[in-house]
C-alpha atoms as a PDB file:
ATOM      1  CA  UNK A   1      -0.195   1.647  30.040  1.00  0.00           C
ATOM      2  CA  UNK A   2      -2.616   3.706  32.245  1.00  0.00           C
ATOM      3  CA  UNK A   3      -1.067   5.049  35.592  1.00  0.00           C
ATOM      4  CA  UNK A   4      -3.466   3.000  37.579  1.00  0.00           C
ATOM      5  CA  UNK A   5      -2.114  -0.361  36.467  1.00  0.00           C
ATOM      6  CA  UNK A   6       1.192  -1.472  38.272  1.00  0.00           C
ATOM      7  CA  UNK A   7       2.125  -4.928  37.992  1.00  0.00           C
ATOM      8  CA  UNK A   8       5.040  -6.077  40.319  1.00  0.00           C
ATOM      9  CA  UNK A   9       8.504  -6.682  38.736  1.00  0.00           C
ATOM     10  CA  UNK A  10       8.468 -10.120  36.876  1.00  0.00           C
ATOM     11  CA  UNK A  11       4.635  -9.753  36.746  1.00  0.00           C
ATOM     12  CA  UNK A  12       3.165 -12.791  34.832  1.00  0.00           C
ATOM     13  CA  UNK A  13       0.310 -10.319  33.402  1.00  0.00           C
ATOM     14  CA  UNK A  14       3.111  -8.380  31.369  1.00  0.00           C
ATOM     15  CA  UNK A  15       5.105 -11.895  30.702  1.00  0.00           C
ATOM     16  CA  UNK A  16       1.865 -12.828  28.803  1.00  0.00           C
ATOM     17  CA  UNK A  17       1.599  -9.468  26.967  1.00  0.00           C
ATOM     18  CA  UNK A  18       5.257 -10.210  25.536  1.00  0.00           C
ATOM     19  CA  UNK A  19       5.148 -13.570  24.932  1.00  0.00           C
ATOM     20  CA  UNK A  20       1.538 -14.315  23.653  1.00  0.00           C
ATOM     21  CA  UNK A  21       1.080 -10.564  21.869  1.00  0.00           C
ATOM     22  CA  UNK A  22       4.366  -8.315  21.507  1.00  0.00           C
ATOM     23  CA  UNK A  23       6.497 -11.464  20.328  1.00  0.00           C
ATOM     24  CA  UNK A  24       4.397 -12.961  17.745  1.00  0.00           C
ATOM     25  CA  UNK A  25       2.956  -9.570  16.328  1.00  0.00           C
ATOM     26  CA  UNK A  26       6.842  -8.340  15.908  1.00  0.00           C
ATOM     27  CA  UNK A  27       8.353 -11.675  14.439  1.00  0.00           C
ATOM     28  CA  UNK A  28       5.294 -11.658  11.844  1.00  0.00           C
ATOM     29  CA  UNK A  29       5.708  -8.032  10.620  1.00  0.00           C
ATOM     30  CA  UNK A  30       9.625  -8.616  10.360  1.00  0.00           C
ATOM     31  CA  UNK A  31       8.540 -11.188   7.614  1.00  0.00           C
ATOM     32  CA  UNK A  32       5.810  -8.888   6.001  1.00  0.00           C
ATOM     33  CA  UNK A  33       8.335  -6.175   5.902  1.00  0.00           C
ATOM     34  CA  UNK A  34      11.053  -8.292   3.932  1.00  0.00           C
ATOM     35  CA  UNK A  35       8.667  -9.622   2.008  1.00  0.00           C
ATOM     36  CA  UNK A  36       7.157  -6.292   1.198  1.00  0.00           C
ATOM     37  CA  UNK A  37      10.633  -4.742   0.423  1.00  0.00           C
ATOM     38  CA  UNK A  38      11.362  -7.100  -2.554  1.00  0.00           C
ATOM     39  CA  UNK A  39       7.637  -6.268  -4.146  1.00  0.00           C
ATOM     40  CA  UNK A  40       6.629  -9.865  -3.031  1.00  0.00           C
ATOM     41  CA  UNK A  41       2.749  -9.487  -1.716  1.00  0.00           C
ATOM     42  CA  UNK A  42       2.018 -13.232  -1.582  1.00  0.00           C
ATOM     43  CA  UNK A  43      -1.298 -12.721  -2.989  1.00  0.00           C
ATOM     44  CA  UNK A  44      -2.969 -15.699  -4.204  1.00  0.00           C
ATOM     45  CA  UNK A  45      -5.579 -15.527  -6.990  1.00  0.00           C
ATOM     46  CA  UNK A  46      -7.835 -18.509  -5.357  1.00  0.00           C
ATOM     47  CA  UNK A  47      -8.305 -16.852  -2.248  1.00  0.00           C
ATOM     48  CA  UNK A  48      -7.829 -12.952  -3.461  1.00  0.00           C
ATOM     49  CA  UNK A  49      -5.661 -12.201  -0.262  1.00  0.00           C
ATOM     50  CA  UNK A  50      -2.365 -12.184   0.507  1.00  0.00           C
ATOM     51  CA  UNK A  51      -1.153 -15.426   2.000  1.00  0.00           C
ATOM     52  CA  UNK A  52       2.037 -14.414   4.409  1.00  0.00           C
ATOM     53  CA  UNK A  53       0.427 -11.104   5.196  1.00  0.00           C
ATOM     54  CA  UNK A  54      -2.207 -10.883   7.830  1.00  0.00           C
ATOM     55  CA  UNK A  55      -4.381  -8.899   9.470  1.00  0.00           C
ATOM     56  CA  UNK A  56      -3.465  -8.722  13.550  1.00  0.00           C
ATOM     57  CA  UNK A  57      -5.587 -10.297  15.405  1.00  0.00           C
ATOM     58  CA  UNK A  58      -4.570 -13.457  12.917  1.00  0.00           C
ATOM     59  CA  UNK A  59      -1.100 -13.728  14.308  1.00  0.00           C
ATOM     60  CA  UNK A  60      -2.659 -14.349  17.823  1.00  0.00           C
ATOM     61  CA  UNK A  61      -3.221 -17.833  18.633  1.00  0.00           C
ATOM     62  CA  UNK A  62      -6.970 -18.306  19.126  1.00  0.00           C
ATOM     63  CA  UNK A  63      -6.277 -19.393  23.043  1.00  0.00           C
ATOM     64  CA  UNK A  64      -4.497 -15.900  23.434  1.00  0.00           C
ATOM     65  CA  UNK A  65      -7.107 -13.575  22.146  1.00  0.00           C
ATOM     66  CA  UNK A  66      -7.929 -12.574  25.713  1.00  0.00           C
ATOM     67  CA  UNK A  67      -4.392 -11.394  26.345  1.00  0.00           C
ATOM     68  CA  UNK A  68      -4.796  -9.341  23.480  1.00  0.00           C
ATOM     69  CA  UNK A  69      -7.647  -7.813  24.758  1.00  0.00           C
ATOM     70  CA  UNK A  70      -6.258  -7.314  28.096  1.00  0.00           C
ATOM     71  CA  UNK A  71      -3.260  -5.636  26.754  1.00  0.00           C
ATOM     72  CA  UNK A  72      -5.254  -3.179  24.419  1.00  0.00           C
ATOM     73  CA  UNK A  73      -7.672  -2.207  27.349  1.00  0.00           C
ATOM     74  CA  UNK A  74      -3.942  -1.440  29.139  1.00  0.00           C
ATOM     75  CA  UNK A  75      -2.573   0.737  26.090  1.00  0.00           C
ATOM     76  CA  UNK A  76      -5.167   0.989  24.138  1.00  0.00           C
ATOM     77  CA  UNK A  77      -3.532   3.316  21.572  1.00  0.00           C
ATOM     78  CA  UNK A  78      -2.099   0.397  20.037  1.00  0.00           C
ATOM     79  CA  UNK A  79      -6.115  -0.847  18.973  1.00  0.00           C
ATOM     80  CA  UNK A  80      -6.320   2.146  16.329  1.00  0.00           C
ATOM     81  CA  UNK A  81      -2.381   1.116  15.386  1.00  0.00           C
ATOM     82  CA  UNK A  82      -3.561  -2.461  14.768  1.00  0.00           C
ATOM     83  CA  UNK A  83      -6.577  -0.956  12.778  1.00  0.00           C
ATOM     84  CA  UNK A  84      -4.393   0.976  10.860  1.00  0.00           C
ATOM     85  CA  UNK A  85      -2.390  -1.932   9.596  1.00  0.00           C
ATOM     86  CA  UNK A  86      -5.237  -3.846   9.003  1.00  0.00           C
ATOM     87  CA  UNK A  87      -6.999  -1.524   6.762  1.00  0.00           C
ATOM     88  CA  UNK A  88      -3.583  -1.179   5.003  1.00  0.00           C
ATOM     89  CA  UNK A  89      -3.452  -4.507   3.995  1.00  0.00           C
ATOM     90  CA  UNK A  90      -7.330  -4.540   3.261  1.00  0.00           C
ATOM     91  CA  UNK A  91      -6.666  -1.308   0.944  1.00  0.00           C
ATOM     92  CA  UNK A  92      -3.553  -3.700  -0.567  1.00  0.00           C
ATOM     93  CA  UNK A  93      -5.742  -6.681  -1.533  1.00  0.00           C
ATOM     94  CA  UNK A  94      -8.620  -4.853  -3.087  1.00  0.00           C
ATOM     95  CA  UNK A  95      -5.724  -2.870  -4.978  1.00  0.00           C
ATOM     96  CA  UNK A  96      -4.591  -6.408  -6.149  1.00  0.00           C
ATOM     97  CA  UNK A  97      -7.407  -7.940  -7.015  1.00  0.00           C
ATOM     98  CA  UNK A  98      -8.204  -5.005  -9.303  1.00  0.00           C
ATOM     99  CA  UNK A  99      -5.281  -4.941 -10.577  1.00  0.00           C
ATOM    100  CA  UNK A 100      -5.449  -9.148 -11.496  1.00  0.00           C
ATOM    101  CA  UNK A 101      -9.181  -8.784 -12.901  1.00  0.00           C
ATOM    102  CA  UNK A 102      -8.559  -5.874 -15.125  1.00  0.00           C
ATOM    103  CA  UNK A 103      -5.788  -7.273 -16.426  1.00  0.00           C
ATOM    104  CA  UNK A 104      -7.086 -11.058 -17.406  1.00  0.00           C
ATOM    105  CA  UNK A 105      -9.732  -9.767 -18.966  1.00  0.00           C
ATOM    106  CA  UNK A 106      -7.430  -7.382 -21.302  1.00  0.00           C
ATOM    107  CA  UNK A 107      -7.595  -8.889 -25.359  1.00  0.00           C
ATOM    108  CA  UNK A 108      -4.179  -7.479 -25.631  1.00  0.00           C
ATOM    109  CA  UNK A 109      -2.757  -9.247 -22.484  1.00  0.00           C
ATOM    110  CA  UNK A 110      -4.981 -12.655 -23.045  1.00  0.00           C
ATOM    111  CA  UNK A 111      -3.453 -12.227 -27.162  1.00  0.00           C
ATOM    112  CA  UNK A 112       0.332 -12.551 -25.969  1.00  0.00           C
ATOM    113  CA  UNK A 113      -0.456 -14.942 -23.186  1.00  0.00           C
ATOM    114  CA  UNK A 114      -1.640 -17.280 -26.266  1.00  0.00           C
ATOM    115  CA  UNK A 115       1.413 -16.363 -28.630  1.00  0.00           C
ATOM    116  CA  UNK A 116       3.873 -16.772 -26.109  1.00  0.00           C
ATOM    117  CA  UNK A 117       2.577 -19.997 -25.209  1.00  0.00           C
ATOM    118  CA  UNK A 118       2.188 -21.155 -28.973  1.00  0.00           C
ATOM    119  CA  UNK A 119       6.007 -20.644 -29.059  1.00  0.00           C
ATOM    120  CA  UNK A 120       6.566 -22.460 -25.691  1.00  0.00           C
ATOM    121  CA  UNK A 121       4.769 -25.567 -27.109  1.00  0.00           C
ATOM    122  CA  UNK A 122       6.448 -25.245 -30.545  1.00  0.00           C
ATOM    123  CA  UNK A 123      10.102 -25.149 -28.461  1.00  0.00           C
ATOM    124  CA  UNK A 124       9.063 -27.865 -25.725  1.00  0.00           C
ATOM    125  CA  UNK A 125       8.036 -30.293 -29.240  1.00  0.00           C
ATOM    126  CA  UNK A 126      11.122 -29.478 -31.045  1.00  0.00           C
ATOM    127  CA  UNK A 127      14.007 -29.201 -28.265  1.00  0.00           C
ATOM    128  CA  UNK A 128      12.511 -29.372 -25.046  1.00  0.00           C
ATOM    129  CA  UNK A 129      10.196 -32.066 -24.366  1.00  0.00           C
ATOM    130  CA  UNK A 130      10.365 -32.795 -21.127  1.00  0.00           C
ATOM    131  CA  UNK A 131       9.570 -29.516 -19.943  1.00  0.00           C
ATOM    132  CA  UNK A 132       5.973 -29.516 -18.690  1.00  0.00           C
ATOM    133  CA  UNK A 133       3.213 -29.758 -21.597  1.00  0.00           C
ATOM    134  CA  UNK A 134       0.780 -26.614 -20.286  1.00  0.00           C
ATOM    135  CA  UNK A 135      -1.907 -27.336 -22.996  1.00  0.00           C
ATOM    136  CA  UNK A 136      -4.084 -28.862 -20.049  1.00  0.00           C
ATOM    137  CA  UNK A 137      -3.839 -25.386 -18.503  1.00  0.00           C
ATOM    138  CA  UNK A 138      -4.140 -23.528 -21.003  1.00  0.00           C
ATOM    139  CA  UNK A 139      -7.054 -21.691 -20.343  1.00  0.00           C
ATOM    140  CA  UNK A 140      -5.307 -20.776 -16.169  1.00  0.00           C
ATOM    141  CA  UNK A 141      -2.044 -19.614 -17.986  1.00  0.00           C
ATOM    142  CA  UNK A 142      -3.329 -15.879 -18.238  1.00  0.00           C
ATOM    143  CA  UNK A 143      -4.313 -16.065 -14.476  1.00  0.00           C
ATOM    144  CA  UNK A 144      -0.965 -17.474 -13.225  1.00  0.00           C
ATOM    145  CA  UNK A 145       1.254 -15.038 -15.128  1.00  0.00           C
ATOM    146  CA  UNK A 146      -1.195 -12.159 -13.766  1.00  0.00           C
ATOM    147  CA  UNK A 147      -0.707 -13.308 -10.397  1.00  0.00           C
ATOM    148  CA  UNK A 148       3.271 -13.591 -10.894  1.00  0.00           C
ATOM    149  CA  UNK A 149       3.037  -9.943 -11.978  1.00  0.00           C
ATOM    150  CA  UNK A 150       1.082  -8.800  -8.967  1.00  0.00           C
ATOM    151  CA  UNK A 151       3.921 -10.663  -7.044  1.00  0.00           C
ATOM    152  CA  UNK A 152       7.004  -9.304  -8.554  1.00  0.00           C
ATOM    153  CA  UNK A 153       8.082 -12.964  -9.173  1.00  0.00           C
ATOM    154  CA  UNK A 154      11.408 -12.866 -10.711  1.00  0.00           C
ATOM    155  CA  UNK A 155      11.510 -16.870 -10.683  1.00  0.00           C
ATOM    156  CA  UNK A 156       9.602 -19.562  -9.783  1.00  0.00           C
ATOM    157  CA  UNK A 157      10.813 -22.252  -8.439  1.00  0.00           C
ATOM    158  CA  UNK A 158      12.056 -25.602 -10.191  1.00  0.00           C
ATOM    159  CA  UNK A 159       8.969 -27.826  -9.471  1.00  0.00           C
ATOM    160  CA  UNK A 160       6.555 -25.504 -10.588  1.00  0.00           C
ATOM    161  CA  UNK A 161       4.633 -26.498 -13.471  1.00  0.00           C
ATOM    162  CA  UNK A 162       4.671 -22.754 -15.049  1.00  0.00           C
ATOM    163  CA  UNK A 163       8.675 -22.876 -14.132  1.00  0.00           C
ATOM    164  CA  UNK A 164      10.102 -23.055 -17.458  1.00  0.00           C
ATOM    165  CA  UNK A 165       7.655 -20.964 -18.887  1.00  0.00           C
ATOM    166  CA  UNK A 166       7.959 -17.767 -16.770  1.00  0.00           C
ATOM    167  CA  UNK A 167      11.741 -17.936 -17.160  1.00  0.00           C
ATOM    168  CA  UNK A 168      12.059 -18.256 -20.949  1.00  0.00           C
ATOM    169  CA  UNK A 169       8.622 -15.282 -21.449  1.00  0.00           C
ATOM    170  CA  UNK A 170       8.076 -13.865 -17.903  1.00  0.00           C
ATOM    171  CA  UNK A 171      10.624 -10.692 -19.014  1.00  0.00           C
ATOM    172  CA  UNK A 172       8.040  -9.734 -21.839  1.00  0.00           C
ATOM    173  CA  UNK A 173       4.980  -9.571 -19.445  1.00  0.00           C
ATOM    174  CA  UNK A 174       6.730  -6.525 -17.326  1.00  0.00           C
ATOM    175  CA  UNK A 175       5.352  -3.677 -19.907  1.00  0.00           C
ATOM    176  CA  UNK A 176       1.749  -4.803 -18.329  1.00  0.00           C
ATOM    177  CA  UNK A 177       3.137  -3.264 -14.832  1.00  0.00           C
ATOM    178  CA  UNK A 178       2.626  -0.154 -16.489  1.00  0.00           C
ATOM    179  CA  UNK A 179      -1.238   0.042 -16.199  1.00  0.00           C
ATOM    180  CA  UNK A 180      -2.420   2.352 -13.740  1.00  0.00           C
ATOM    181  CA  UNK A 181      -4.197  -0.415 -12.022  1.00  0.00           C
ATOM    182  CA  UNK A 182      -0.869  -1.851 -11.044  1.00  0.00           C
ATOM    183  CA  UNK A 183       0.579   2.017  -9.816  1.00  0.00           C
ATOM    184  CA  UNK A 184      -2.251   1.556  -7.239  1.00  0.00           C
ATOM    185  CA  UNK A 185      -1.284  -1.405  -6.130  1.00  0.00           C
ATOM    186  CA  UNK A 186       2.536  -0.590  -5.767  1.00  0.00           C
ATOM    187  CA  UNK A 187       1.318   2.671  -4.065  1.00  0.00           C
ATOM    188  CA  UNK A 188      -0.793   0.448  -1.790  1.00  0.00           C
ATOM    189  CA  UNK A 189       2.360  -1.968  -0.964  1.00  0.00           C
ATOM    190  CA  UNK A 190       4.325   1.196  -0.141  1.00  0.00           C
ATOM    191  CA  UNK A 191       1.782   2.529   2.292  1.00  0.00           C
ATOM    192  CA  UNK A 192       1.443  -0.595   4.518  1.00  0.00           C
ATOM    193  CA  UNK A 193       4.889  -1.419   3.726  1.00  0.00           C
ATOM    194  CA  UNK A 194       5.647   2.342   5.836  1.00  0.00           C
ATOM    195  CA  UNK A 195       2.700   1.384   8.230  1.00  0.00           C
ATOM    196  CA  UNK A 196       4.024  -1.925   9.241  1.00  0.00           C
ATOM    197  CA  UNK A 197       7.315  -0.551   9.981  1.00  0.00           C
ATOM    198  CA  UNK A 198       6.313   1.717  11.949  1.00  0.00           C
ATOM    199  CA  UNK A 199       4.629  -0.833  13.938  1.00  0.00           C
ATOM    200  CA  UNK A 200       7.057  -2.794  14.453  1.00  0.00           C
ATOM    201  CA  UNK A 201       9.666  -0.257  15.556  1.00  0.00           C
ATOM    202  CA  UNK A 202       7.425   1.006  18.317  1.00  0.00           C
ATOM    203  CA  UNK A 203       6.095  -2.606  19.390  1.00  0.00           C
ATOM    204  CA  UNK A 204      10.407  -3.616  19.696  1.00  0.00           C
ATOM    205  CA  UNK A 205      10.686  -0.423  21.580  1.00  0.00           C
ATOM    206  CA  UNK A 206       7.738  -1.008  24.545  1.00  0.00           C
ATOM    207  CA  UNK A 207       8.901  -5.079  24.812  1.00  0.00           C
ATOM    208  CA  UNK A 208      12.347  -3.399  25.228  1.00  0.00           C
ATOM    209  CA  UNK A 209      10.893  -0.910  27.844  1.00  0.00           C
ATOM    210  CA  UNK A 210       8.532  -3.623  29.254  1.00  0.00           C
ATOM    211  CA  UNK A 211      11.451  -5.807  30.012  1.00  0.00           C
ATOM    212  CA  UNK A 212      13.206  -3.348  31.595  1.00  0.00           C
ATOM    213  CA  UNK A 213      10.624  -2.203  34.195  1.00  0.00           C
ATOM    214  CA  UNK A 214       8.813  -5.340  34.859  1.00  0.00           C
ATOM    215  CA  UNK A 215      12.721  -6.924  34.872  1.00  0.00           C
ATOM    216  CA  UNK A 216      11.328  -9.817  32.855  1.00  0.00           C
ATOM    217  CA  UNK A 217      13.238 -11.602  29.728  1.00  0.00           C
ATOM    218  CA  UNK A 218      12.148 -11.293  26.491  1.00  0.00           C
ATOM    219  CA  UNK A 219      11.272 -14.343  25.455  1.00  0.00           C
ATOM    220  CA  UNK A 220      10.250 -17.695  27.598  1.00  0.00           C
ATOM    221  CA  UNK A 221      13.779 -19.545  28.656  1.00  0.00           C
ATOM    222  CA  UNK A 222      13.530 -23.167  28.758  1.00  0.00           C
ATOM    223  CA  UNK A 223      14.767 -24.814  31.685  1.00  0.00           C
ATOM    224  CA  UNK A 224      17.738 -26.768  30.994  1.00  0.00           C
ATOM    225  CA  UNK A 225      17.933 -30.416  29.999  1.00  0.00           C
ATOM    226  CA  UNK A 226      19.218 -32.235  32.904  1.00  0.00           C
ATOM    227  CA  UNK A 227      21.573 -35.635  31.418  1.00  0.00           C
ATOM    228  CA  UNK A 228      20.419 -38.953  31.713  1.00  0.00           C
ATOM    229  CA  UNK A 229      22.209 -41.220  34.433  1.00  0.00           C
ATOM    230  CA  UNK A 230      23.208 -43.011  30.734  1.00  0.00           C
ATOM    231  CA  UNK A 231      25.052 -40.653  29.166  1.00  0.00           C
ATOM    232  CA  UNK A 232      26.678 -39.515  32.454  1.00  0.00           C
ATOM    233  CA  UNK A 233      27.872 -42.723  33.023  1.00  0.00           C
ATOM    234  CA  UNK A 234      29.430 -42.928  29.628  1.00  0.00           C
ATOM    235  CA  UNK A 235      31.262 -40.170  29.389  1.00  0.00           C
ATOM    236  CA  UNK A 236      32.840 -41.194  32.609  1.00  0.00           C
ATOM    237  CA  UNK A 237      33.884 -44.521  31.132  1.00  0.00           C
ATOM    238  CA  UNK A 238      35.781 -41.845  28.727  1.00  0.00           C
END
């Protein structure tokens, strides 16, 4: 914050930088960073971008943007910061998307997405028929098990139609990992992975310092529920 700006203790103007900026930006990285941490990018191969990871300015509510910009024109180290990340994440998708188009369009991966799936059919007709018939889908099947690769997907859950597949062949996909299009994408994950802790560290520390000057709470505190004439009158009966 620049020494001219002095808000007085419990200043609304810094309650709105916590609340509507610090708070949201902080809770969202805490989820990128788990998420990050078990090789899980939520990228999505209809929209080529990862779903649960955002860029900043995205985890603002629209109505709030100008409290972001009031609080960057305050500190506004934290606008190269917030580039930082963001071009992190950009770097991350492209890496991704690389990473899914090279490999779909590999003979040798689209060959053992077909023999594996030969030998799914053969077992679902033989032992297994209610598991989901993926001959309708036949021609996605490469895409999905790319995508669950760029993921680290260990499991999928129950529901999902490619379920019983990527449990019984998902294990013999893994060797693909090994392209060098898929090192630049763990590489990538690493690096924002680093950034966005960083981040978040030093965003926790100036709400903690913020608080602490301005004497302000850290999050909004509901006023509390006042009991109805009802229930107080029947817990006297009691």
């Amino acid at each position: 914050m620049t020494p001219e700006v002095k808000p007085e203790k419990g200043s609304e103007r810094v309650k709105a930088w916590v609340y509507a900026v610090l708070n949201p930006i902080i809770e969202s990285l805490r989820r990128e960073t788990a998420l990050l941490r078990t090789g899980n990018l939520s990228w999505r191969l209809h929209t080529k971008r990862c779903e649960y990871i955002r860029p900043i300015e995205d985890l603002i509510d629209p109505a709030h943007l100008p409290i972001l910009e009031d609080f960057l024109a305050e500190d506004p180290t934290f606008r190269e910061r917030f580039r930082e990340h963001d071009v992190a994440l950009a770097t991350l998708g492209e890496a991704a998307t690389e990473s899914f188009q090279k490999l779909v369009q590999a003979p040798i991966f689209q060959g053992r997405v077909d023999q594996l799936l030969r030998e799914y059919e053969t077992s679902r007709q033989t032992g297994n028929p209610n598991r989901p018939d993926l001959l309708d889908i036949a021609t996605k099947v490469p895409e999905y098990v790319a995508e669950n690769l760029i993921n680290n997907a260990g499991s999928l859950p129950r529901h999902h139609t490619m379920h019983a597949f990527w449990e019984n062949f998902g294990p013999q996909f893994t060797t693909f990992k090994d392209r060098g299009t898929f090192k630049a994408t763990e590489m990538a994950s690493r690096n924002l992975l680093q950034t966005s802790e960083k981040l978040r560290l030093d965003l926790e520390s100036l709400r903690l310092s913020l608080c602490r000057e301005y004497d302000i709470p850290a999050a909004p505190i509901e006023p509390p529920r006042v009991a109805s004439l009802e229930n107080s009158l029947s817990r006297q009966r009691w």
